[in-house]
N, C-alpha and C. Protein backbone atom coordinates (compact mmCIF):
# COMPACT_ATOMS: atom_id res chain seq x y z
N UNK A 1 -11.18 -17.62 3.96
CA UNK A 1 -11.50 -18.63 2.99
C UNK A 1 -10.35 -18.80 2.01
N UNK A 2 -9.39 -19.76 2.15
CA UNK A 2 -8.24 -19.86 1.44
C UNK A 2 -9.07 -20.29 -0.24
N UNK A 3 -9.95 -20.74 -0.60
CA UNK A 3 -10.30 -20.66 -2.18
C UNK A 3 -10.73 -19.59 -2.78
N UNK A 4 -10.76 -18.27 -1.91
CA UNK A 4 -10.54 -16.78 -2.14
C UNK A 4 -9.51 -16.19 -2.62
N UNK A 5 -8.20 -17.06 -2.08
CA UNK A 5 -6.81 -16.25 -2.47
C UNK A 5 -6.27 -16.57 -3.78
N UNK A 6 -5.34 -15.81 -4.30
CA UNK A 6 -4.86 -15.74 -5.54
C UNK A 6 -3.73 -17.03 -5.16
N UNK A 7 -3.21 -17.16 -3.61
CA UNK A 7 -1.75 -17.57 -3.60
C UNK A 7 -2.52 -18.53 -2.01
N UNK A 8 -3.05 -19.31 -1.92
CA UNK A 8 -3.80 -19.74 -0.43
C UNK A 8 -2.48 -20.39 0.14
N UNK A 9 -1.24 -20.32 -0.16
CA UNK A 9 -0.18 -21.32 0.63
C UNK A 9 0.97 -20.51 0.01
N UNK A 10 1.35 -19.07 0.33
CA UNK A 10 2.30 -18.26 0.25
C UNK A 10 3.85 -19.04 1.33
N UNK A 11 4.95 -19.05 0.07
CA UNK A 11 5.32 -19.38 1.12
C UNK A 11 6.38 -18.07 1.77
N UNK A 12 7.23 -18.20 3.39
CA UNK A 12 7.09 -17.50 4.32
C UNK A 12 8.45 -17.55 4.66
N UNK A 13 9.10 -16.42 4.88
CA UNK A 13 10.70 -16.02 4.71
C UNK A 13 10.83 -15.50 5.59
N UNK A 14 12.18 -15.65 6.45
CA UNK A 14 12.78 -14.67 7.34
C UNK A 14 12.86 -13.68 7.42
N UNK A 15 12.02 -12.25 8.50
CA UNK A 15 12.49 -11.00 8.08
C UNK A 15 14.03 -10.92 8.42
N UNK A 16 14.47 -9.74 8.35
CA UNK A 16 16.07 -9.37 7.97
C UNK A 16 16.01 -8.26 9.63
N UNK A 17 17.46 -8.63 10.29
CA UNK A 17 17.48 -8.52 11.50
C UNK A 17 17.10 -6.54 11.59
N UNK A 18 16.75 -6.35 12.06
CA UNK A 18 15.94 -4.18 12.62
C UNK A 18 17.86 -4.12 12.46
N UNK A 19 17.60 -2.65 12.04
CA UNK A 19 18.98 -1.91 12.04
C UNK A 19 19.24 -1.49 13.32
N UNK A 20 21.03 -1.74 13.90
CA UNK A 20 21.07 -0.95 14.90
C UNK A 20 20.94 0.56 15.06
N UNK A 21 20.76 1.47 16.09
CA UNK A 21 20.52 2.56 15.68
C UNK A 21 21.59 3.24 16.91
N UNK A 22 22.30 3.92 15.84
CA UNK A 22 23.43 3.98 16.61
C UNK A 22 23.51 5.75 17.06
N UNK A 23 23.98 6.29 17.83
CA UNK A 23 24.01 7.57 18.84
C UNK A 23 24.23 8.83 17.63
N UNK A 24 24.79 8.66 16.20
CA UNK A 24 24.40 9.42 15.34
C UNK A 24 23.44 9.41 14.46
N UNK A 25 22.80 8.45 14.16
CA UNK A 25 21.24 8.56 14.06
C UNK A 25 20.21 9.31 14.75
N UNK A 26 20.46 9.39 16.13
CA UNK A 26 19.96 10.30 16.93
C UNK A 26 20.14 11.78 17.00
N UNK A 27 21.11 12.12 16.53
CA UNK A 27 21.53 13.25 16.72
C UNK A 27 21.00 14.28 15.61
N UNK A 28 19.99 15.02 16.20
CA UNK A 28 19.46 15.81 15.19
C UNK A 28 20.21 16.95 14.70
N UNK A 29 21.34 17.22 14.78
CA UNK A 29 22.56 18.30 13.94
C UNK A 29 22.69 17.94 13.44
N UNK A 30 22.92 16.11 12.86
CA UNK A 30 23.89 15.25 12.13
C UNK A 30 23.25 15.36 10.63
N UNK A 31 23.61 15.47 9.43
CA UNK A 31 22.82 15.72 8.28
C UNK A 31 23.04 14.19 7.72
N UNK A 32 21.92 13.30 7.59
CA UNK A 32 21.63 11.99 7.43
C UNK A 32 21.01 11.86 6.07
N UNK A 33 21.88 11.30 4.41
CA UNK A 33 21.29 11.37 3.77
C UNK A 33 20.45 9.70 4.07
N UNK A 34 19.28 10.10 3.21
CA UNK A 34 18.45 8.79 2.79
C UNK A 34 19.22 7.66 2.31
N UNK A 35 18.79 6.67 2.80
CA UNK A 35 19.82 5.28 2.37
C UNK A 35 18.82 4.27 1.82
N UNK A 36 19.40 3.32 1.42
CA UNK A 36 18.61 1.92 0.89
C UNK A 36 17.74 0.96 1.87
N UNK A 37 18.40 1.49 3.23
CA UNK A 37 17.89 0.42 4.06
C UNK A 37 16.88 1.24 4.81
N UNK A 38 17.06 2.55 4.69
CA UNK A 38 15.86 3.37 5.84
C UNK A 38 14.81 3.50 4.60
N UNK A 39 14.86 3.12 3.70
CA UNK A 39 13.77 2.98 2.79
C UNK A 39 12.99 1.88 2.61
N UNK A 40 14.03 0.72 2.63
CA UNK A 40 13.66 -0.21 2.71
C UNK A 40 12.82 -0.70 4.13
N UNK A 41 13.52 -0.47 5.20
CA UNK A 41 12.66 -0.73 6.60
C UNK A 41 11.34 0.44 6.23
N UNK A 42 11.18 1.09 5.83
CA UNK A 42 9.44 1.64 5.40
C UNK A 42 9.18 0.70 4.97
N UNK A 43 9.26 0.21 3.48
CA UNK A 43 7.77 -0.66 2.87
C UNK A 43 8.28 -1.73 3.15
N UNK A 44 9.53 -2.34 4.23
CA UNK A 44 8.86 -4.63 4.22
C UNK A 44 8.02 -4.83 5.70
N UNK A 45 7.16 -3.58 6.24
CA UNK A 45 6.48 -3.74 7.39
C UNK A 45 5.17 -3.68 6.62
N UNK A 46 4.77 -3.12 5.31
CA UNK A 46 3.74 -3.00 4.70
C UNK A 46 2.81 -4.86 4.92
N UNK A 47 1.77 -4.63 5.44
CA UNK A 47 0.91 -5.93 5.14
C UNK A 47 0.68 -6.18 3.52
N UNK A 48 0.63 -7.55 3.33
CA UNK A 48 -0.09 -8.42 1.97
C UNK A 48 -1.60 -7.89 2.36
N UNK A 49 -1.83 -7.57 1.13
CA UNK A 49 -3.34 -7.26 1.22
C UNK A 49 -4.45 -8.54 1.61
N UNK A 50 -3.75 -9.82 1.20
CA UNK A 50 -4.17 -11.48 1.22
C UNK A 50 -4.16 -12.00 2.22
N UNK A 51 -2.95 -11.94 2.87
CA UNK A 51 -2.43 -12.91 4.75
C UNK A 51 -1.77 -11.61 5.16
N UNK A 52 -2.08 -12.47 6.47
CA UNK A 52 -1.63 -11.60 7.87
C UNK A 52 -0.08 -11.35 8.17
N UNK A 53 0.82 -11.36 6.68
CA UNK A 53 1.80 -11.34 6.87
C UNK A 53 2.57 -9.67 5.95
N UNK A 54 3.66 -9.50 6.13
CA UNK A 54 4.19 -8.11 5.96
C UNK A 54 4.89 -8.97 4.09
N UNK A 55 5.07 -7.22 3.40
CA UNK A 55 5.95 -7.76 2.50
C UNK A 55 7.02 -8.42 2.25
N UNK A 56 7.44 -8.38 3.14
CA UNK A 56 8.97 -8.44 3.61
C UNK A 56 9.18 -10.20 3.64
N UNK A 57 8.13 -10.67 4.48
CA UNK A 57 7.87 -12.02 4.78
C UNK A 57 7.80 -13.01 3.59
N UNK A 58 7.57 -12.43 2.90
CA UNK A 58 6.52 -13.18 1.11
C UNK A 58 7.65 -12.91 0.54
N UNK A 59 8.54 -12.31 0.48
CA UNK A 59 9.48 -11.46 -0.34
C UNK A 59 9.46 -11.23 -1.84
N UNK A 60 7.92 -10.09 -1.18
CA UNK A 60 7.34 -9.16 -2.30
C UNK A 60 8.01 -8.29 -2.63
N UNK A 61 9.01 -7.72 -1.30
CA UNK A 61 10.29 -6.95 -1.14
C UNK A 61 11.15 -7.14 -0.77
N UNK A 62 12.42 -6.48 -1.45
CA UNK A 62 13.50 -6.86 -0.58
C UNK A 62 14.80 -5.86 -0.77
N UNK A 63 15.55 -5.89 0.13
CA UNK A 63 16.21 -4.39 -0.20
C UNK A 63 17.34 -4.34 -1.01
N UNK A 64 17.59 -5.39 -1.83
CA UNK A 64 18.61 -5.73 -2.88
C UNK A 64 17.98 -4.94 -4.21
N UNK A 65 16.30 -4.85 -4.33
CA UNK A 65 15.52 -4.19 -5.21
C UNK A 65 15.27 -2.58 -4.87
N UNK A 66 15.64 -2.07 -4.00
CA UNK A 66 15.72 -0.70 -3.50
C UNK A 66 16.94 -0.12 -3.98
N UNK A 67 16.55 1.13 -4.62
CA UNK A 67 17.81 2.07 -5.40
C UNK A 67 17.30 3.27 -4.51
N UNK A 68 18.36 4.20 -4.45
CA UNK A 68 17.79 5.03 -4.09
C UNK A 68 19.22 6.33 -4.25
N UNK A 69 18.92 7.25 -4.32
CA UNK A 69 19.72 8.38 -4.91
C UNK A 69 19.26 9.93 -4.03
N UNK A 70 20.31 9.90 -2.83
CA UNK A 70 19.58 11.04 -1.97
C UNK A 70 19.83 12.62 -2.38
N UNK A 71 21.17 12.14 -3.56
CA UNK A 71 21.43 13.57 -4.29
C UNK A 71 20.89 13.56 -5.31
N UNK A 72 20.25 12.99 -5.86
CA UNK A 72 19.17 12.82 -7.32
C UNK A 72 17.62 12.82 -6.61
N UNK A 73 17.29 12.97 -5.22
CA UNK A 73 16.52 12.76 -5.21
C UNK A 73 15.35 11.82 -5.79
N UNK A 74 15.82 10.60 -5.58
CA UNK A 74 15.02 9.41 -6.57
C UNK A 74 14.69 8.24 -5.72
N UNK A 75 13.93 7.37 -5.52
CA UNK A 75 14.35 6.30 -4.99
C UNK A 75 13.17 4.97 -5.93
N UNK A 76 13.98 4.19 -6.44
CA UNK A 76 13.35 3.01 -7.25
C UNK A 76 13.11 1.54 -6.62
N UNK A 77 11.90 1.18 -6.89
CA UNK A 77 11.26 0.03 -6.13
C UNK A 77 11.21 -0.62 -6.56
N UNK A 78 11.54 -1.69 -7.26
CA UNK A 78 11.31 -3.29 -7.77
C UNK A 78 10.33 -4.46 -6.91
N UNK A 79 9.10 -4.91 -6.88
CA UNK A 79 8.56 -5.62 -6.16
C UNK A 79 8.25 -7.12 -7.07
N UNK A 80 8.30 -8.22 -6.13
CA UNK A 80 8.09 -9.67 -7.07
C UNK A 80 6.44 -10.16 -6.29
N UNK A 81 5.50 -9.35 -7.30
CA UNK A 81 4.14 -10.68 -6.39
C UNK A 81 4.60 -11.80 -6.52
N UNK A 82 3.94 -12.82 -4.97
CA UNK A 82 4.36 -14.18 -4.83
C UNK A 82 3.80 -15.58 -6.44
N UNK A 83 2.85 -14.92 -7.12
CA UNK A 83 2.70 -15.72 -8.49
C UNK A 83 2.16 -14.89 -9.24
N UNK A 84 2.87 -15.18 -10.81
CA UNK A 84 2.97 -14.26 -11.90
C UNK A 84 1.43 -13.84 -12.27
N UNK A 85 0.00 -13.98 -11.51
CA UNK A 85 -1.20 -13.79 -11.71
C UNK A 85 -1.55 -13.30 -10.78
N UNK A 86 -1.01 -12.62 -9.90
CA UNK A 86 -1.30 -12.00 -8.76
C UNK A 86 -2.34 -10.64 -9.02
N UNK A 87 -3.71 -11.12 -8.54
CA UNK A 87 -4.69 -9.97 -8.79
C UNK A 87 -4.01 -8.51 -8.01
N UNK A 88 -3.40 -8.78 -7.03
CA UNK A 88 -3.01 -7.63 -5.72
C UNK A 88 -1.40 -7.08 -6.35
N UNK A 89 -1.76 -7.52 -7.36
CA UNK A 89 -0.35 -6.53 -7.82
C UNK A 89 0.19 -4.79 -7.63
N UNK A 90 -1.37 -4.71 -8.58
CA UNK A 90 -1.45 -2.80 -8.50
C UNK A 90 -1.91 -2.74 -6.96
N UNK A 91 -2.53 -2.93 -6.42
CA UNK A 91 -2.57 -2.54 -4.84
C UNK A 91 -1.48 -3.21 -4.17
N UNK A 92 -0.51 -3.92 -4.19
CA UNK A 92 0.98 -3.75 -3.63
C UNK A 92 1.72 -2.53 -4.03
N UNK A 93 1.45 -2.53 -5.11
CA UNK A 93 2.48 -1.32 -5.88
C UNK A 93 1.93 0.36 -5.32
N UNK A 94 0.67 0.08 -5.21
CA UNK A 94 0.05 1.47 -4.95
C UNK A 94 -0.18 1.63 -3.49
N UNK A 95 0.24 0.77 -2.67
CA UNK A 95 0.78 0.72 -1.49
C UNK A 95 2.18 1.11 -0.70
N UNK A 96 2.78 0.98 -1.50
CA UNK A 96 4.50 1.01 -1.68
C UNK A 96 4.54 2.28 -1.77
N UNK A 97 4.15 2.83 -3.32
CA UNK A 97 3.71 4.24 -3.44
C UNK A 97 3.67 5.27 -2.30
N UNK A 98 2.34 4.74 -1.87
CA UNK A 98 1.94 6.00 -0.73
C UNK A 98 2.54 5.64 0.56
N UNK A 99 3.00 4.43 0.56
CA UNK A 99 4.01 4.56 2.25
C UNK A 99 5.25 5.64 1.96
N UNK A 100 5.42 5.44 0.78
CA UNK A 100 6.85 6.47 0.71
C UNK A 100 6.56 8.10 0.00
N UNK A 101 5.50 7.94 -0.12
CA UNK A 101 4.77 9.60 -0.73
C UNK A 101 4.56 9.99 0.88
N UNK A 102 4.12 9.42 1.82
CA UNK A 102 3.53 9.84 2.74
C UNK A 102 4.94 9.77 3.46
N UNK A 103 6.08 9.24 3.36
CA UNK A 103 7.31 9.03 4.66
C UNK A 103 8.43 9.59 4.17
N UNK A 104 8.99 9.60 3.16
CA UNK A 104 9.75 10.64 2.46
C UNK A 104 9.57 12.28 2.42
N UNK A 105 10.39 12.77 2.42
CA UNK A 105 10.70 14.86 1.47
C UNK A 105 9.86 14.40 0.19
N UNK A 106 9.14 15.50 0.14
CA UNK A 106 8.62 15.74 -1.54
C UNK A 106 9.51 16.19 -2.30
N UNK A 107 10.81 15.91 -1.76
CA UNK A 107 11.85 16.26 -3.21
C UNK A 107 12.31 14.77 -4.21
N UNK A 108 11.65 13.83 -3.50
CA UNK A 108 11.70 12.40 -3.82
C UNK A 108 11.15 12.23 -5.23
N UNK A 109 11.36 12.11 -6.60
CA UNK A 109 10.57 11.24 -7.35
C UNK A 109 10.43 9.97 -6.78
N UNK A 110 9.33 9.19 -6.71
CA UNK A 110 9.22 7.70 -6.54
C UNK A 110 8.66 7.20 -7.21
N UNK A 111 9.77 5.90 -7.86
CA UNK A 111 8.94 5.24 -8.80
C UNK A 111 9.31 3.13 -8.52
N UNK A 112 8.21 3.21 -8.68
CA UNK A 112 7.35 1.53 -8.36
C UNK A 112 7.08 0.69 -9.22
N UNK A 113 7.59 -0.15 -9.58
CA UNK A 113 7.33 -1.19 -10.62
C UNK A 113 7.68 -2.89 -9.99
N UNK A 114 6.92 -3.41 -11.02
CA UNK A 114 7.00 -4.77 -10.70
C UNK A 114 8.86 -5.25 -11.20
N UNK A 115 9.13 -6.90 -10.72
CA UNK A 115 10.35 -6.70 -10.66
C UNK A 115 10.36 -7.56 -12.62
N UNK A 116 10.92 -7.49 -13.63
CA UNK A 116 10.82 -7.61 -14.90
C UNK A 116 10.84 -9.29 -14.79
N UNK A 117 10.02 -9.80 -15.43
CA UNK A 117 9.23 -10.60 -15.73
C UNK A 117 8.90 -11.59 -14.93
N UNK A 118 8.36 -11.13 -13.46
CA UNK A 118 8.07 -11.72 -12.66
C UNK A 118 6.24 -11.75 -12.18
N UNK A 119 5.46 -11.58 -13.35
CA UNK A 119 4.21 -11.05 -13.54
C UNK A 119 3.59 -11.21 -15.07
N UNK A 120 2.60 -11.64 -15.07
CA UNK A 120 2.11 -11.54 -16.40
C UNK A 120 1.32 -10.57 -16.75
N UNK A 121 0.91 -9.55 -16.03
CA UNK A 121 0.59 -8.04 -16.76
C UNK A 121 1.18 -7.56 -16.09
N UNK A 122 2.12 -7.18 -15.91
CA UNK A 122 4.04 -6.51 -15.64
C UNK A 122 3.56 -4.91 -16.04
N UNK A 123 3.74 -5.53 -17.59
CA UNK A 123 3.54 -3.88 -18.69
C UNK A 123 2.49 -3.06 -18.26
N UNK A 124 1.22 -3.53 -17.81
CA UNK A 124 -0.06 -3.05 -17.61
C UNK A 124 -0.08 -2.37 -16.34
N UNK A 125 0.56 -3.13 -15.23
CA UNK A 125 0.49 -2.76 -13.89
C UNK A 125 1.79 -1.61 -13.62
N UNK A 126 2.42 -1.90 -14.39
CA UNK A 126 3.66 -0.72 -14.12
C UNK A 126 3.07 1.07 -14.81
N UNK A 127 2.56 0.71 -16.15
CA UNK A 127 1.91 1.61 -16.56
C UNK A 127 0.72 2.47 -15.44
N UNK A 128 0.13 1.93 -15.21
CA UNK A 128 -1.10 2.68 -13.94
C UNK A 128 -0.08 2.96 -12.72
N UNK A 129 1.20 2.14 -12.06
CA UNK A 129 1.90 2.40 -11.19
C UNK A 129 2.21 4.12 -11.12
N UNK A 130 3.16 4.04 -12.56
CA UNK A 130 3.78 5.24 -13.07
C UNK A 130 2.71 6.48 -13.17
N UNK A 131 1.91 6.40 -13.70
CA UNK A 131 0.70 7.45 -14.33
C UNK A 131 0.37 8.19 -12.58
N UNK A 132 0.83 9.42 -12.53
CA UNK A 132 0.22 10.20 -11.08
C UNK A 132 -1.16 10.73 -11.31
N UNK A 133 -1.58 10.82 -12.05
CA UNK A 133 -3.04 11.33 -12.88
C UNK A 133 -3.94 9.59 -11.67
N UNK A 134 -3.51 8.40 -12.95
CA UNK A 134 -4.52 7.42 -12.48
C UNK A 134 -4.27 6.98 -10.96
N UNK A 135 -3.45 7.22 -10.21
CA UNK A 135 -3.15 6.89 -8.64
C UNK A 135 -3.73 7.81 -7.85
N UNK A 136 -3.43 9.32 -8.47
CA UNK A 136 -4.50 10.02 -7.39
C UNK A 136 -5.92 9.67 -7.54
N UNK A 137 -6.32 9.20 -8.69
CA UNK A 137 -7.69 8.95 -9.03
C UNK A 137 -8.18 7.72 -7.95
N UNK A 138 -7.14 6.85 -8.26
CA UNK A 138 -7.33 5.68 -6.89
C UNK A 138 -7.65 5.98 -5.94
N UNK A 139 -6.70 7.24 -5.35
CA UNK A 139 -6.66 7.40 -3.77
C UNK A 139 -7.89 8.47 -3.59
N UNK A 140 -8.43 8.52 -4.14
CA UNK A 140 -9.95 9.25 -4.34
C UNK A 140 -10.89 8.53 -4.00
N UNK A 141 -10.56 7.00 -4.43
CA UNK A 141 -11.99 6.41 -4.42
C UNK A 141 -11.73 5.47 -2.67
N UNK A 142 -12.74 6.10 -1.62
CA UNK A 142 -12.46 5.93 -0.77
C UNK A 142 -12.32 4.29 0.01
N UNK A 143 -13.12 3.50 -0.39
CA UNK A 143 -12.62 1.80 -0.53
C UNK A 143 -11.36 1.92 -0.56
N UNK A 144 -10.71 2.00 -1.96
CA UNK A 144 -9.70 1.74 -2.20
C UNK A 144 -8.41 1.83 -1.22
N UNK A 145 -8.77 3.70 -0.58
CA UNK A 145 -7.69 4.16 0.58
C UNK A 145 -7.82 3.52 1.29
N UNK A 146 -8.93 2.96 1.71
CA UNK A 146 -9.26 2.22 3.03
C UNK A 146 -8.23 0.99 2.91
N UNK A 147 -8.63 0.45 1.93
CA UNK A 147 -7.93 -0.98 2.12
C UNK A 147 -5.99 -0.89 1.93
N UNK A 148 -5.44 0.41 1.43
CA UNK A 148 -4.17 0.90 1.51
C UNK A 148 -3.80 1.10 2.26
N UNK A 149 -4.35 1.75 3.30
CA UNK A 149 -4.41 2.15 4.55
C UNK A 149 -4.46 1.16 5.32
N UNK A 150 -5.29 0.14 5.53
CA UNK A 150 -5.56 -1.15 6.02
C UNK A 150 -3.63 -2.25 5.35
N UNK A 151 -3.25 -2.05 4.75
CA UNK A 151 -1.96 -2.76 4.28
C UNK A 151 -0.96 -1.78 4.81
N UNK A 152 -1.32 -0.65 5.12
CA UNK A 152 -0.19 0.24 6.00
C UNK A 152 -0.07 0.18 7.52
N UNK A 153 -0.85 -0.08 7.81
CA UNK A 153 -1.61 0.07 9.32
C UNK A 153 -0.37 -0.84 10.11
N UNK A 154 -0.14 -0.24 11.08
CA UNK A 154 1.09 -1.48 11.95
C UNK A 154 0.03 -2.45 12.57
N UNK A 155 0.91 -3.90 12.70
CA UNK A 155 -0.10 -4.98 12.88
C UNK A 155 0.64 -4.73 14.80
N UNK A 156 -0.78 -5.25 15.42
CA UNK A 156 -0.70 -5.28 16.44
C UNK A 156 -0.49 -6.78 17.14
């Protein structure tokens, strides 16, 4: 029911060509730090919680907004919902989250925010992003995982 959606006529972007994967990628001796783009190919396969389309597509993400620091152990997310009223904000963000809590070393801080002033509760949604107290509380309430899980899920 498109008078359901926040955005019923998203519009729809080229994904960015798969990395080649070249014979030292393979090589499990080879010590491979974390990069921008093996981070990035995690969350732009993530589904829109809204359409049948990936982040990547909407360009909710994109890997120009990916920082990432494999000797600081850090990696920073910038995401743009497709309009500044986007109810699916905090469940993009808390999606993002756990693809890379769950696909990363736990030596990772990860931190997720909207991209600056591309949202009109920006401040609000970054705040609950950040807070690990209120996200595990999320991923508690079992709906919620479901439907995270359901935006992680590879589309068939």
């Amino acid at each position: 029911m498109a008078g359901d959606l926040d955005n019923a006529n998203p519009v729809v972007y080229q994904s960015a060509k798969d990395r080649d994967i070249l014979p030292e990628n393979e090589d499990e001796n080879v010590v491979d730090e974390i990069d921008t783009r093996e981070v990035f190919d995690l969350i732009r396969i993530i589904n829109d919680p809204e359409h049948p389309l990936s982040l990547e597509e909407l360009k909710v993400v994109e890997e120009s907004r990916v920082q990432v620091s494999d000797r600081d152990n850090s990696v920073k997310i910038e995401f743009t919902p497709t309009i500044p009223h986007c109810s699916m904000a905090t469940l993009i963000g808390l999606s993002i989250r756990v693809k890379l809590i769950r696909s990363l070393p736990a030596r990772f801080k990860v931190d997720v925010s909207i991209t600056p002033g591309t949202h009109a509760s920006e401040e609000a949604v970054n705040k609950q992003l950040a807070d690990k107290e209120r996200v595990a509380a999320a991923l508690e309430n079992s709906h919620l995982l479901e439907v995270v899980n359901q935006c992680l899920a590879t589309r068939r």
